[in-house]
PDB file of N, CA and C in Angstrom:
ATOM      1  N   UNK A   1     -10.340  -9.296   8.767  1.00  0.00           N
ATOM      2  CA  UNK A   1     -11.537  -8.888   8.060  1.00  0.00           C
ATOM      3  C   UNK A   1     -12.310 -10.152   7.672  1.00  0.00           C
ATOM      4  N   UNK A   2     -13.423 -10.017   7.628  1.00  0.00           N
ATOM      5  CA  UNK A   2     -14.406 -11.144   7.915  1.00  0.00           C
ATOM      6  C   UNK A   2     -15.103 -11.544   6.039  1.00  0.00           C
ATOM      7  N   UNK A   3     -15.937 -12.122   5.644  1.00  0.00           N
ATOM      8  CA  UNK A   3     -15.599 -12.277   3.965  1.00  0.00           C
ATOM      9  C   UNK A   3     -17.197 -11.643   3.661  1.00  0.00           C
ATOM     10  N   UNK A   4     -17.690 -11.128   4.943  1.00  0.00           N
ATOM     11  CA  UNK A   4     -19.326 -10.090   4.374  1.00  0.00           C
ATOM     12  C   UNK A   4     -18.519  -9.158   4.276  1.00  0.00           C
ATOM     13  N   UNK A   5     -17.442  -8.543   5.327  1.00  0.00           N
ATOM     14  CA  UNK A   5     -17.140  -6.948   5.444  1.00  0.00           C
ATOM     15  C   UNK A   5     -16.145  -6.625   4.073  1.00  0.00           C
ATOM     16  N   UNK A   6     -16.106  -7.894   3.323  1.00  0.00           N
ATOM     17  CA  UNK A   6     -14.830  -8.026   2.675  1.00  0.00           C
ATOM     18  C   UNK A   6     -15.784  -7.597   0.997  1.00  0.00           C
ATOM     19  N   UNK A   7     -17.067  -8.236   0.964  1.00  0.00           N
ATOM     20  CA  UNK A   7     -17.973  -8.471   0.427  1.00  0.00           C
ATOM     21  C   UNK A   7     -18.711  -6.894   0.271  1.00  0.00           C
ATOM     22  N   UNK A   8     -18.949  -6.426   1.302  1.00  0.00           N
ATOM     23  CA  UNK A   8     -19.472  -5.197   1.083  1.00  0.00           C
ATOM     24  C   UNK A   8     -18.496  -4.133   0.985  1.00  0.00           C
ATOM     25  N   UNK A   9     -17.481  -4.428   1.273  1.00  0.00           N
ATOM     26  CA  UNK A   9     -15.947  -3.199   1.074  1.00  0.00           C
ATOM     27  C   UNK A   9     -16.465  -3.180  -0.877  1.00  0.00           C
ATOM     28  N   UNK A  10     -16.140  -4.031  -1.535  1.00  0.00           N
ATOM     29  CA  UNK A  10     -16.480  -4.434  -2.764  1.00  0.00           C
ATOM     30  C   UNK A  10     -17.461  -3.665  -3.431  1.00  0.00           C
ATOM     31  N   UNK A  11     -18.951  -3.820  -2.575  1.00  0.00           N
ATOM     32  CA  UNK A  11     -20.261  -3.166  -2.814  1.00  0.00           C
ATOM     33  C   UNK A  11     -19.580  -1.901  -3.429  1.00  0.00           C
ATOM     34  N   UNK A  12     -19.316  -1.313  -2.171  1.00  0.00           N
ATOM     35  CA  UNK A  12     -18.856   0.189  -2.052  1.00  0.00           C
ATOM     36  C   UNK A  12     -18.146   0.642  -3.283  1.00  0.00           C
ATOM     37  N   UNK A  13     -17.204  -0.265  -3.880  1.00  0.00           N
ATOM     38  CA  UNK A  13     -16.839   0.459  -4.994  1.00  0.00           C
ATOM     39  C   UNK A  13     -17.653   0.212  -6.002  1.00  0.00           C
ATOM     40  N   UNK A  14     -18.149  -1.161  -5.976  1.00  0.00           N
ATOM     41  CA  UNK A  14     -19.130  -0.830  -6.990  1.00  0.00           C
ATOM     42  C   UNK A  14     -20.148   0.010  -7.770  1.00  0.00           C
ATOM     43  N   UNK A  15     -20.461   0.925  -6.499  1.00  0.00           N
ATOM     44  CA  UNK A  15     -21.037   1.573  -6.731  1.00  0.00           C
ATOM     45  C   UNK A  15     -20.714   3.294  -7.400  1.00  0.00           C
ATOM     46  N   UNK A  16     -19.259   2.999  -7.485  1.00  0.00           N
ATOM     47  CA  UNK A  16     -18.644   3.806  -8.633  1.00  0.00           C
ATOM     48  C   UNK A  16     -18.290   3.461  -9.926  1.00  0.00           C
ATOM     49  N   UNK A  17     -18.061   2.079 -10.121  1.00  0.00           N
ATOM     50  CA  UNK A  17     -17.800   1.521 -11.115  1.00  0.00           C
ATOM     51  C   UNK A  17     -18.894  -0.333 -11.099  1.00  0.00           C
ATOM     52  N   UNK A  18     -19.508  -0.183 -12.013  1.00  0.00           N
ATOM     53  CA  UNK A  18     -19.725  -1.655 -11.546  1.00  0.00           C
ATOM     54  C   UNK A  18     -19.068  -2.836 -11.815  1.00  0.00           C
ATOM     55  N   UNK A  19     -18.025  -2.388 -12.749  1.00  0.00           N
ATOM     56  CA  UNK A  19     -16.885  -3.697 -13.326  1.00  0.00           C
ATOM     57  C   UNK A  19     -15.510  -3.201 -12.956  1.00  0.00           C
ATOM     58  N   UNK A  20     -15.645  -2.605 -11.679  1.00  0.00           N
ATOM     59  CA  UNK A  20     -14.559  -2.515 -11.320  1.00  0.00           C
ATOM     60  C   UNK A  20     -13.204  -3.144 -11.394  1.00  0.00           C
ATOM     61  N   UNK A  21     -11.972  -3.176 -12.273  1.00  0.00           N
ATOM     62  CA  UNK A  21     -11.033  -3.615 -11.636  1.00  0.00           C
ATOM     63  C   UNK A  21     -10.250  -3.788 -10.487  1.00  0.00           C
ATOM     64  N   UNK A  22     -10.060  -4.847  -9.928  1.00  0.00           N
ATOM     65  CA  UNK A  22      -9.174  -5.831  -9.373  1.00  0.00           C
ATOM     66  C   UNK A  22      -8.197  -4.587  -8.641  1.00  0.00           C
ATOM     67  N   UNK A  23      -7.048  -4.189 -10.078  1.00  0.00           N
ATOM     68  CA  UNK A  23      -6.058  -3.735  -9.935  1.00  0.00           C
ATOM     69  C   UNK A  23      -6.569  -1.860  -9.450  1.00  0.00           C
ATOM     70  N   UNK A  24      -7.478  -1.622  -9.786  1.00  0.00           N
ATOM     71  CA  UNK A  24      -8.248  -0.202  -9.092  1.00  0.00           C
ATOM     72  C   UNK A  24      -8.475  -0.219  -7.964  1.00  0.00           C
ATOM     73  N   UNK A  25      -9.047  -1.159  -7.214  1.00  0.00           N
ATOM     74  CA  UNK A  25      -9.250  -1.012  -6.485  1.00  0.00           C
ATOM     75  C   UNK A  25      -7.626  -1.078  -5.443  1.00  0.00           C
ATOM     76  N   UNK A  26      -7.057  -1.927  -6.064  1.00  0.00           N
ATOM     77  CA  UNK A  26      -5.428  -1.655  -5.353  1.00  0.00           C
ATOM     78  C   UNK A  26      -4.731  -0.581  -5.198  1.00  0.00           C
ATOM     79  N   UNK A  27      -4.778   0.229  -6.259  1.00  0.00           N
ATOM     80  CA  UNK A  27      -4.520   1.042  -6.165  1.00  0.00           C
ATOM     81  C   UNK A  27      -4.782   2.043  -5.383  1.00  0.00           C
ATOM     82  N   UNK A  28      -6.225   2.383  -5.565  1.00  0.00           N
ATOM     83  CA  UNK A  28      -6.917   3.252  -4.546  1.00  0.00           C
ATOM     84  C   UNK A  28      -6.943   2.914  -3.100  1.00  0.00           C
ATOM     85  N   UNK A  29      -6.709   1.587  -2.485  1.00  0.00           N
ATOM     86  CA  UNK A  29      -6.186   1.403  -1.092  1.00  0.00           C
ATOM     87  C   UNK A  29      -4.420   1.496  -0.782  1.00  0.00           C
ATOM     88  N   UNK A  30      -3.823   1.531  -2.064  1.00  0.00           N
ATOM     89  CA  UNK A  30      -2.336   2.372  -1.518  1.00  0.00           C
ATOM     90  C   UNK A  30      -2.477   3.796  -1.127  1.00  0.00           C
ATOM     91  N   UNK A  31      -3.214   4.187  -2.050  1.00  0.00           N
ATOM     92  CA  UNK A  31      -3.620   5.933  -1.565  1.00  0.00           C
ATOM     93  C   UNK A  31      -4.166   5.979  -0.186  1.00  0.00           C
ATOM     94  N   UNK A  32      -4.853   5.110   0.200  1.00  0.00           N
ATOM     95  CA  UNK A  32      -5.162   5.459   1.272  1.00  0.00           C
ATOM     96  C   UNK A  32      -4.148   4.997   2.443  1.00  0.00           C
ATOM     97  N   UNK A  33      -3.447   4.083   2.341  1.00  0.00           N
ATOM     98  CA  UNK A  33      -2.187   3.921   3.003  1.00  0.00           C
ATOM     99  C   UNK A  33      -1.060   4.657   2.832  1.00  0.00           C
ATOM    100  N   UNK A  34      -0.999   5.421   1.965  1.00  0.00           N
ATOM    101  CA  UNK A  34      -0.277   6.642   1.465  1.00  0.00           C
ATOM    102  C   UNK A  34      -0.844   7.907   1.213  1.00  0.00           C
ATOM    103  N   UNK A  35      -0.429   9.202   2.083  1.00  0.00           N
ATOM    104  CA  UNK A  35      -0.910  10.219   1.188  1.00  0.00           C
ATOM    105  C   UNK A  35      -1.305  10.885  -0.398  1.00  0.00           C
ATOM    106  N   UNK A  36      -0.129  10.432  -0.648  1.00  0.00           N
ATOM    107  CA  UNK A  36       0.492  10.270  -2.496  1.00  0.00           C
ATOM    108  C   UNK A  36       1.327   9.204  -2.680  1.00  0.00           C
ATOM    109  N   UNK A  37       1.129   9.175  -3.998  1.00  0.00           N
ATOM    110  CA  UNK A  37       1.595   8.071  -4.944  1.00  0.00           C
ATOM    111  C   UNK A  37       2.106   8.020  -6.039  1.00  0.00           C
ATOM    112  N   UNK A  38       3.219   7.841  -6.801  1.00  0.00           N
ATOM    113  CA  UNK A  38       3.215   7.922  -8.213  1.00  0.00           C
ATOM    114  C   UNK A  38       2.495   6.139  -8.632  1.00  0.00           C
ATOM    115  N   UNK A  39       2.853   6.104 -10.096  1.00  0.00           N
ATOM    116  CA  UNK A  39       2.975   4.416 -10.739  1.00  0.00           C
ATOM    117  C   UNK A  39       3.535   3.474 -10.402  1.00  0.00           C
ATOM    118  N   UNK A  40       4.900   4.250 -10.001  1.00  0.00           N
ATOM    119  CA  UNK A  40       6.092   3.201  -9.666  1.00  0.00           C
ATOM    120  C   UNK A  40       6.283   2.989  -8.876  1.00  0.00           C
ATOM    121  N   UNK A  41       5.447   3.865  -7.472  1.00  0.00           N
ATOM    122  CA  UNK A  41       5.699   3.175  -6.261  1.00  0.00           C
ATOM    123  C   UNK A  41       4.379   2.110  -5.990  1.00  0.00           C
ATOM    124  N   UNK A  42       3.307   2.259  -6.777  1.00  0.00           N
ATOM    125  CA  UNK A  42       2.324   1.100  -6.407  1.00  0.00           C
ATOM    126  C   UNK A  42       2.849   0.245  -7.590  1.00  0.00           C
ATOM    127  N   UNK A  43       2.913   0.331  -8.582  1.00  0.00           N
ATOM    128  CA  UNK A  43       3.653  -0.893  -9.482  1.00  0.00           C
ATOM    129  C   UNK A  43       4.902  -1.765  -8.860  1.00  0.00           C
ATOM    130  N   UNK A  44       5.749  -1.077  -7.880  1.00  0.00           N
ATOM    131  CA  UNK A  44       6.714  -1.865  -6.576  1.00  0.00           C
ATOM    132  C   UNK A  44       5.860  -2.038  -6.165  1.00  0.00           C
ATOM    133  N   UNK A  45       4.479  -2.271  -5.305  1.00  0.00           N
ATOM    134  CA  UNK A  45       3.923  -2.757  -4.187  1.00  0.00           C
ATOM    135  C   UNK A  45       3.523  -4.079  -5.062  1.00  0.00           C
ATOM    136  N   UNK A  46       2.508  -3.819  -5.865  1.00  0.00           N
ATOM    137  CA  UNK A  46       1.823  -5.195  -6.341  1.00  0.00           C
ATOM    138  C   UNK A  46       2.498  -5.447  -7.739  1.00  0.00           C
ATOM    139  N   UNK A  47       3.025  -5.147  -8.206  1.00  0.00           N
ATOM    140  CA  UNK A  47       3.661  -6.054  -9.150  1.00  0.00           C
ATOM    141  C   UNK A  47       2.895  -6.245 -10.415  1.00  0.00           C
ATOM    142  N   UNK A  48       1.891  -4.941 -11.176  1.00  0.00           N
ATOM    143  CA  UNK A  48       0.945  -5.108 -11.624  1.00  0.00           C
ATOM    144  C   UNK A  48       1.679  -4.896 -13.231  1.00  0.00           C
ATOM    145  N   UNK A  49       2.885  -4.491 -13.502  1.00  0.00           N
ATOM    146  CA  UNK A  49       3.468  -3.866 -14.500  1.00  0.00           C
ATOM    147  C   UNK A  49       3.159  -2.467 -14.800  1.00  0.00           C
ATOM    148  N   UNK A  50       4.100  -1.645 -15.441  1.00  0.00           N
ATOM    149  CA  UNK A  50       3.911  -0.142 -15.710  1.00  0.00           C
ATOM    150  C   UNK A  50       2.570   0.405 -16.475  1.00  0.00           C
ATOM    151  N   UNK A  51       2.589  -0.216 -17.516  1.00  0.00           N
ATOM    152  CA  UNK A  51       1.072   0.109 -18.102  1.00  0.00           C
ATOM    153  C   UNK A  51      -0.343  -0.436 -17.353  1.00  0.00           C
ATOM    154  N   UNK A  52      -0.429  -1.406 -16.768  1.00  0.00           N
ATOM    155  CA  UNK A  52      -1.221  -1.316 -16.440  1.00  0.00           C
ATOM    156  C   UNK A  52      -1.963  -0.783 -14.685  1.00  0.00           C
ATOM    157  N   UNK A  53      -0.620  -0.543 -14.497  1.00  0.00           N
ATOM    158  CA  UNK A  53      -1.027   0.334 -13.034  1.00  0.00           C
ATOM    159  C   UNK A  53      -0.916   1.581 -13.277  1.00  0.00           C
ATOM    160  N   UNK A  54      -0.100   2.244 -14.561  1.00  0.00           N
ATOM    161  CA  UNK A  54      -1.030   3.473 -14.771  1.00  0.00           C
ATOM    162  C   UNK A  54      -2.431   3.537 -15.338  1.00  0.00           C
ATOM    163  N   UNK A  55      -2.797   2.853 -16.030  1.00  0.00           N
ATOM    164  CA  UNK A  55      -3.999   2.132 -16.532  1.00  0.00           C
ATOM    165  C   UNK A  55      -5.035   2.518 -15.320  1.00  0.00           C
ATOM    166  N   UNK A  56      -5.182   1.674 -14.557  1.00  0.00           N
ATOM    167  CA  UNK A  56      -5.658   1.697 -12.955  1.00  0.00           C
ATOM    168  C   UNK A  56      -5.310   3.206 -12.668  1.00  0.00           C
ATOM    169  N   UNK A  57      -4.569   3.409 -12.238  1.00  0.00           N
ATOM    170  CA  UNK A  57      -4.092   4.765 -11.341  1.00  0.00           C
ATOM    171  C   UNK A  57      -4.771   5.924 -12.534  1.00  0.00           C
ATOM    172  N   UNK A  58      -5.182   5.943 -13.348  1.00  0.00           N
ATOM    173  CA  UNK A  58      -5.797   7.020 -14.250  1.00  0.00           C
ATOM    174  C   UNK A  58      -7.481   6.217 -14.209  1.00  0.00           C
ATOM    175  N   UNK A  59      -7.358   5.681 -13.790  1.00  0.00           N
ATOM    176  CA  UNK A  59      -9.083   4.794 -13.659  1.00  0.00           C
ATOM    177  C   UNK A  59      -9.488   5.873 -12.425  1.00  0.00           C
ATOM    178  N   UNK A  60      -8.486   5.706 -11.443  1.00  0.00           N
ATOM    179  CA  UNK A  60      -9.051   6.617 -10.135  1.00  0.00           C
ATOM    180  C   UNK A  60      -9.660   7.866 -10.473  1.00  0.00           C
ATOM    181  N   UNK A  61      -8.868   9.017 -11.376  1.00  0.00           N
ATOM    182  CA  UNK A  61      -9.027  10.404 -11.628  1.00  0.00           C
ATOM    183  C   UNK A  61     -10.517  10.286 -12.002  1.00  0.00           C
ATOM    184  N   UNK A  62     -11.070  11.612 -12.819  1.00  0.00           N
ATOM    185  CA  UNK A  62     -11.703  12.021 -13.230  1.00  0.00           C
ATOM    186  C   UNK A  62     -11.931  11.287 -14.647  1.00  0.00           C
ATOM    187  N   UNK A  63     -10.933  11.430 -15.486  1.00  0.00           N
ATOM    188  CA  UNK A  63     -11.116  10.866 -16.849  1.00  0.00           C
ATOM    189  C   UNK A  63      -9.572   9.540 -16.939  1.00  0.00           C
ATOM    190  N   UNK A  64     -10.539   8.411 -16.920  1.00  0.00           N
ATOM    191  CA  UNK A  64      -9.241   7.126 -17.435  1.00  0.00           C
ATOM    192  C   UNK A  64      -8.700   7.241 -18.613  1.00  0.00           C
ATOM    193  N   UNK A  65      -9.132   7.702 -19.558  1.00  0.00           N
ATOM    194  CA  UNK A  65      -8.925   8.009 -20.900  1.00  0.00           C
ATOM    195  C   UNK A  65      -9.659   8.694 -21.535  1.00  0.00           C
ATOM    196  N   UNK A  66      -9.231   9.123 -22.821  1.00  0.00           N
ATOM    197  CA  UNK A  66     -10.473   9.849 -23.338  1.00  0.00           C
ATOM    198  C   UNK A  66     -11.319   8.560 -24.020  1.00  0.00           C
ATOM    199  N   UNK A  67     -12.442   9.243 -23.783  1.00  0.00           N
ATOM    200  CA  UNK A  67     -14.154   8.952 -24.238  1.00  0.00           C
ATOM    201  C   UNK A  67     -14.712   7.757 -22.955  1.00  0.00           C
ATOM    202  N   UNK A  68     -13.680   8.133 -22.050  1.00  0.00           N
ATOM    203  CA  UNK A  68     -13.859   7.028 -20.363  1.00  0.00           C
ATOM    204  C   UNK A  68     -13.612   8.028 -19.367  1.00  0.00           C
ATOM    205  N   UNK A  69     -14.907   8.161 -18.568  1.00  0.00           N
ATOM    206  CA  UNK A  69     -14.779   8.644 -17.403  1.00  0.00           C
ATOM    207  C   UNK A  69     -14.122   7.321 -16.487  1.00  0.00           C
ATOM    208  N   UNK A  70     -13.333   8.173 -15.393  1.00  0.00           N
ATOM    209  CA  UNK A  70     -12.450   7.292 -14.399  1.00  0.00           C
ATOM    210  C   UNK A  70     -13.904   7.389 -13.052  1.00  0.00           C
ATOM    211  N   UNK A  71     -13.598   6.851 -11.882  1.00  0.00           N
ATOM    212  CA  UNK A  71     -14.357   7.067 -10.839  1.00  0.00           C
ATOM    213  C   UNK A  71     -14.305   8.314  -9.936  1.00  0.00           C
ATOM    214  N   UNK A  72     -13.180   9.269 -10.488  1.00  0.00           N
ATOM    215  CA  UNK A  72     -13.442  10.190  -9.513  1.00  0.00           C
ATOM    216  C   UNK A  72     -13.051  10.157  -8.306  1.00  0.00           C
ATOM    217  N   UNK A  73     -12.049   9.760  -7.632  1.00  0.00           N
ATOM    218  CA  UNK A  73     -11.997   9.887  -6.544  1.00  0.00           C
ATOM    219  C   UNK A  73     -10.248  10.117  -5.813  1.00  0.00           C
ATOM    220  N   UNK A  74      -9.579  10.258  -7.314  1.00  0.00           N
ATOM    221  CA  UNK A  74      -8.198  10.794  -6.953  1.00  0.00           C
ATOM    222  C   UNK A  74      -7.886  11.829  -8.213  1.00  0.00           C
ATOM    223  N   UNK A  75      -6.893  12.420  -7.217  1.00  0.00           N
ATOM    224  CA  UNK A  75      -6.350  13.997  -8.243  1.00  0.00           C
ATOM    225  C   UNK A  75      -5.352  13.552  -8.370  1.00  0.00           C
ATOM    226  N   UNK A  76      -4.235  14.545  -9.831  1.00  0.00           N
ATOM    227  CA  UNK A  76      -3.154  14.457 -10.112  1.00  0.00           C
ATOM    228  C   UNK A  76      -2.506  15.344 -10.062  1.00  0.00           C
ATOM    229  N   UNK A  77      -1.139  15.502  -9.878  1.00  0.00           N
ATOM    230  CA  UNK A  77      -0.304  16.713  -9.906  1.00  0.00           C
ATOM    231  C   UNK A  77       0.896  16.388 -10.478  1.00  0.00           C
ATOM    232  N   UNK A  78       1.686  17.608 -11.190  1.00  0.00           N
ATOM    233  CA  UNK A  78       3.168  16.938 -11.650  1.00  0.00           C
ATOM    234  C   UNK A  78       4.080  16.971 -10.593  1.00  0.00           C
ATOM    235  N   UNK A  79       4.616  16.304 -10.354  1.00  0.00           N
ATOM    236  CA  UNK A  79       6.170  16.024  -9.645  1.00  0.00           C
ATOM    237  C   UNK A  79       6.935  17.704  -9.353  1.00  0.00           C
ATOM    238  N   UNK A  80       7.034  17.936  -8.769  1.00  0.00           N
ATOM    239  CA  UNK A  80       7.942  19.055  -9.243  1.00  0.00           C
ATOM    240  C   UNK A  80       9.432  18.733  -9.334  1.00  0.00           C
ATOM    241  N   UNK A  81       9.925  17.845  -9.005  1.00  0.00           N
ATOM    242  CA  UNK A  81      10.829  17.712  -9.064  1.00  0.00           C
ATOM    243  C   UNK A  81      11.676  16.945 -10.637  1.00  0.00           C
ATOM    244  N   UNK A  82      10.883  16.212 -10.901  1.00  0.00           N
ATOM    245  CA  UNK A  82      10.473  15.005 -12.761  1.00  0.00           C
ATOM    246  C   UNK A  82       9.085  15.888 -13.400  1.00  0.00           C
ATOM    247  N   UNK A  83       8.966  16.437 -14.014  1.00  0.00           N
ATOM    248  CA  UNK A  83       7.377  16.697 -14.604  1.00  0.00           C
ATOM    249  C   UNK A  83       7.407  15.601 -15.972  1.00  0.00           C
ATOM    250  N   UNK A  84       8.010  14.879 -15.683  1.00  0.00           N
ATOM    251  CA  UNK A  84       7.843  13.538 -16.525  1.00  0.00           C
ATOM    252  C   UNK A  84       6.563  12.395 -15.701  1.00  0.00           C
ATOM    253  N   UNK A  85       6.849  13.092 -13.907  1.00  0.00           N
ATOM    254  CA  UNK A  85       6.116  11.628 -12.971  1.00  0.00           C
ATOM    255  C   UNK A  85       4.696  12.452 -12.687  1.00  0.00           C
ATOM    256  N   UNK A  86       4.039  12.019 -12.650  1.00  0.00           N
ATOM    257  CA  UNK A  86       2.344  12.487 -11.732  1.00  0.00           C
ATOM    258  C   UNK A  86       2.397  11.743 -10.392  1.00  0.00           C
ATOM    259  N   UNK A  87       1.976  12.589  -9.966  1.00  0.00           N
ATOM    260  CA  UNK A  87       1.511  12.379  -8.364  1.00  0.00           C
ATOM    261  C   UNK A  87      -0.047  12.399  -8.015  1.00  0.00           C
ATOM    262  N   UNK A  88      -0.339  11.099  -7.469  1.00  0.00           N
ATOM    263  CA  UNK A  88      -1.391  10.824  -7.117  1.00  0.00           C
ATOM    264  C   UNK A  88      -2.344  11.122  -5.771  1.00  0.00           C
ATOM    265  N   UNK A  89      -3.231  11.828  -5.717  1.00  0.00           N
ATOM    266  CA  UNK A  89      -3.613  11.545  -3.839  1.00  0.00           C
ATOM    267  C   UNK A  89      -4.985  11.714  -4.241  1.00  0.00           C
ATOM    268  N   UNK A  90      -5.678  11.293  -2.849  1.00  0.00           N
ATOM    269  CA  UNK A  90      -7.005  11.063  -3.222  1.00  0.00           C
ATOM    270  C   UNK A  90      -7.705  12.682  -2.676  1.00  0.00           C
ATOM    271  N   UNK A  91      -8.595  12.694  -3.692  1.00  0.00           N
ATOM    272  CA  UNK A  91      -9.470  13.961  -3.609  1.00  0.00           C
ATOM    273  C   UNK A  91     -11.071  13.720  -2.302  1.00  0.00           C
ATOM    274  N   UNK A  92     -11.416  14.541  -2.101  1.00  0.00           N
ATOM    275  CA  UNK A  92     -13.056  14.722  -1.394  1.00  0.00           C
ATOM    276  C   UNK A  92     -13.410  13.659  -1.612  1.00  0.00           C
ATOM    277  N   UNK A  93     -14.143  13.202  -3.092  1.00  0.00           N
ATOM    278  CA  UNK A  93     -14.872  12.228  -3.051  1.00  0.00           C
ATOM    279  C   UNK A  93     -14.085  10.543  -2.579  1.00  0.00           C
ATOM    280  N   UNK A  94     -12.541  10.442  -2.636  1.00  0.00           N
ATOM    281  CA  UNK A  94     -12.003   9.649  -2.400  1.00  0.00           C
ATOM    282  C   UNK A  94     -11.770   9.467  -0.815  1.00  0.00           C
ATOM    283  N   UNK A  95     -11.417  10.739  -0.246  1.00  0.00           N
ATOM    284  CA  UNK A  95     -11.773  10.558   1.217  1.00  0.00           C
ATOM    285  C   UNK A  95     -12.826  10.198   1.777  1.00  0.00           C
ATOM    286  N   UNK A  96     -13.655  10.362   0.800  1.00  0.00           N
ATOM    287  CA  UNK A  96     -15.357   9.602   1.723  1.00  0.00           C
ATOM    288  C   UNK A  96     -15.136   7.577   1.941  1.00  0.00           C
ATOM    289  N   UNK A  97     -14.939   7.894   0.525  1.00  0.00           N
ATOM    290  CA  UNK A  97     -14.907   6.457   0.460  1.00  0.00           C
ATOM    291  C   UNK A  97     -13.925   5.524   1.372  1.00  0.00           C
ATOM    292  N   UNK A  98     -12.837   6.100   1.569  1.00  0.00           N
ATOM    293  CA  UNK A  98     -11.618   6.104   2.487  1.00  0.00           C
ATOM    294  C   UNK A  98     -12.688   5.695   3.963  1.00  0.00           C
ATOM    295  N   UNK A  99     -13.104   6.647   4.301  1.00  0.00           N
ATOM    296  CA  UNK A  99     -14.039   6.690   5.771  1.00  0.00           C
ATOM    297  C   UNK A  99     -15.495   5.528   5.809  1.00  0.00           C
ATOM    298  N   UNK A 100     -15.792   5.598   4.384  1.00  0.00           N
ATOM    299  CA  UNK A 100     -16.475   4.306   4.207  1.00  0.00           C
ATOM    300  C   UNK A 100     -16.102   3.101   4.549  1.00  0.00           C
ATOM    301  N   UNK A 101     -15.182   2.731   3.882  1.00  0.00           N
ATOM    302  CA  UNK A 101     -14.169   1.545   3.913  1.00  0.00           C
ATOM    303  C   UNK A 101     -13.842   1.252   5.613  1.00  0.00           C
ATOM    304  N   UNK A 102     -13.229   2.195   6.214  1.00  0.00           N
ATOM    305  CA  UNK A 102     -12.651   2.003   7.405  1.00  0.00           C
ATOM    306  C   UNK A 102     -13.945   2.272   8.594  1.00  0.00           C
ATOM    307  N   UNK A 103     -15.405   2.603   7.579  1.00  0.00           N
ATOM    308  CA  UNK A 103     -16.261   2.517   9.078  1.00  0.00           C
ATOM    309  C   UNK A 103     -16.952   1.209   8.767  1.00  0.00           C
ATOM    310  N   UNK A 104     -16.737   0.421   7.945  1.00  0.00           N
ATOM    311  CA  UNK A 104     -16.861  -0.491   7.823  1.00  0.00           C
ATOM    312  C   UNK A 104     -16.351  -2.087   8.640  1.00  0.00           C
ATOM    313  N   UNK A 105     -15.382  -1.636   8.611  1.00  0.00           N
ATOM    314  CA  UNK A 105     -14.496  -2.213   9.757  1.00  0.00           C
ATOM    315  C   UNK A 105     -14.628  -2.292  11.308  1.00  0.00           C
ATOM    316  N   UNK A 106     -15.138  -0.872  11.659  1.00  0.00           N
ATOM    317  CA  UNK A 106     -15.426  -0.993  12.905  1.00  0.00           C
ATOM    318  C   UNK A 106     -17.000  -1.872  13.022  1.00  0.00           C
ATOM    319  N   UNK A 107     -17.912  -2.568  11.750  1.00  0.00           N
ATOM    320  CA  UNK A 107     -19.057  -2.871  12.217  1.00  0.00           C
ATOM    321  C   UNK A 107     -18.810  -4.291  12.391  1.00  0.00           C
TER     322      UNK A 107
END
């Protein structure tokens, strides 16, 4: 990847968040290398610690916290197996961006 395509991959989220985190945006490209996700399997990938890659990983949803909208672009579900864990995957608006990202690549 070249450091414009790398540059405008960036744009792209910006334009959901404009102070995007770092660690959000990591997140949201495990999802896309993964169907689903919990915390702990992207907190094993990058090494971001537990709070703050759920931190991130609730940035994706709908609401990061209360009185903070998240960007919208991943859903949650409980585990069925732990309803202690959430499960992450990316929703509609996250698949766009997904196809964004990767038609990006082909330019």
């Amino acid at each position: 990847m070249n450091c414009n395509t790398l540059v405008n991959a960036i744009s792209l989220f910006r334009e959901y968040e404009e102070d995007i985190p770092l660690g959000t945006i990591l997140c949201f490209l495990h999802l896309c290398d993964n169907d689903e996700a919990t915390v702990s399997q992207v907190e094993a990938r990058f090494k971001l610690g537990k709070s703050r890659t759920s931190r991130n990983m609730r940035n994706l949803t709908d609401r990061a916290r209360p009185g903070k909208s998240g960007i919208d672009v991943a859903c949650t579900r409980p585990d069925p197996n732990d309803y202690r864990v959430t499960i992450f995957s990316l929703n509609e608006r996250g698949l766009e961006l997904k196809k964004k990202l990767h038609d990006l690549q082909g330019k």
